[in-house]
Protein backbone atom coordinates (compact mmCIF):
# COMPACT_ATOMS: atom_id res chain seq x y z
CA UNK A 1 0.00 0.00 0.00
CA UNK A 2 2.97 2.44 1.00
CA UNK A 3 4.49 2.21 -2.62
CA UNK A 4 1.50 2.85 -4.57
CA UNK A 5 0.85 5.99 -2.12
CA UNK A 6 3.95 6.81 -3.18
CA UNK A 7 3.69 6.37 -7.01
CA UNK A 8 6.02 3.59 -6.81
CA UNK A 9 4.85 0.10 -8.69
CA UNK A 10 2.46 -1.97 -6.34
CA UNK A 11 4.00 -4.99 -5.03
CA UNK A 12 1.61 -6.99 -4.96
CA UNK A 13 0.73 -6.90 -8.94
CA UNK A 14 3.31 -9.26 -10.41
CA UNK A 15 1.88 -7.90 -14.21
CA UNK A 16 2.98 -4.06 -13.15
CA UNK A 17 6.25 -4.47 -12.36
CA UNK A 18 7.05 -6.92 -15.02
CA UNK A 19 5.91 -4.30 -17.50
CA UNK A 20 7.98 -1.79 -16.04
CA UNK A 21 10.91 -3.71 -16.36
CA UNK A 22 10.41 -4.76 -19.63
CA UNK A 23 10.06 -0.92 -20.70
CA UNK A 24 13.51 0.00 -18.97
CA UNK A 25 14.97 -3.11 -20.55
CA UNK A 26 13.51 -2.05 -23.69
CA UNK A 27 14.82 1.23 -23.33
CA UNK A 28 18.45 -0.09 -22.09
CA UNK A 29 18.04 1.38 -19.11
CA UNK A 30 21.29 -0.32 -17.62
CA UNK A 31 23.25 1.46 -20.30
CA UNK A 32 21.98 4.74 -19.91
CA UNK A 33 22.50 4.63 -15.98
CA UNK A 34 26.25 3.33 -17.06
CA UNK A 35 27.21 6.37 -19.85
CA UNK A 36 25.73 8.92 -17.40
CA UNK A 37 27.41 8.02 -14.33
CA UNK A 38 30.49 7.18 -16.48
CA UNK A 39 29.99 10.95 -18.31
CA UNK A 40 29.58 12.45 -14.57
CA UNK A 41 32.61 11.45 -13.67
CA UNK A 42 34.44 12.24 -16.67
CA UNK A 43 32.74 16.08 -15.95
CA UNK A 44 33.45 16.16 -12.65
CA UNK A 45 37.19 15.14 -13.10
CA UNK A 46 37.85 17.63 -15.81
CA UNK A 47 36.33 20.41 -13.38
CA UNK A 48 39.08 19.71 -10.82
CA UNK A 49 37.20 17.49 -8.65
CA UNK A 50 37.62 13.81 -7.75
CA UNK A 51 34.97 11.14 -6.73
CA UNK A 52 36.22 9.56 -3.49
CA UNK A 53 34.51 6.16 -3.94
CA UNK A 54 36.20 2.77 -4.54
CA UNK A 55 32.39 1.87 -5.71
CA UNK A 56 28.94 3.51 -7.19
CA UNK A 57 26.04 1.53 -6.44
CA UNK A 58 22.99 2.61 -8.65
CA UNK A 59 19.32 1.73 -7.66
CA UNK A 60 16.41 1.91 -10.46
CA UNK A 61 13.16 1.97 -9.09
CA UNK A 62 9.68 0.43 -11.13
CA UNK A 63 7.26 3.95 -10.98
């Protein structure tokens, strides 16, 4: 009930979510989270500043 108050997909509707994830697959969704956060870095490093992570963990959420 929470996540479909919160305009997340509802849990409990196996057919929502699936759909969901077939649209970011669809869309290469994993990609486009890679090149960004890759191109992010790449800006950030050019503007004299340094990411201070050993890792970047990247959530995607079914809306």
């Amino acid at each position: 009930m929470a996540t479909n108050m919160l305009g997340y997909a509802d849990i409990s509707t196996d057919k929502q979510i699936q759909m969901g994830l077939f649209i970011i697959k669809d869309n290469n969704g994993y990609m486009v989270a890679e090149n960004t956060i890759k191109t992010c870095i790449e800006k950030a490093n050019k503007a004299g500043m340094k990411v201070n992570a050993d890792e970047i963990k990247f959530g995607m959420y079914v809306a």
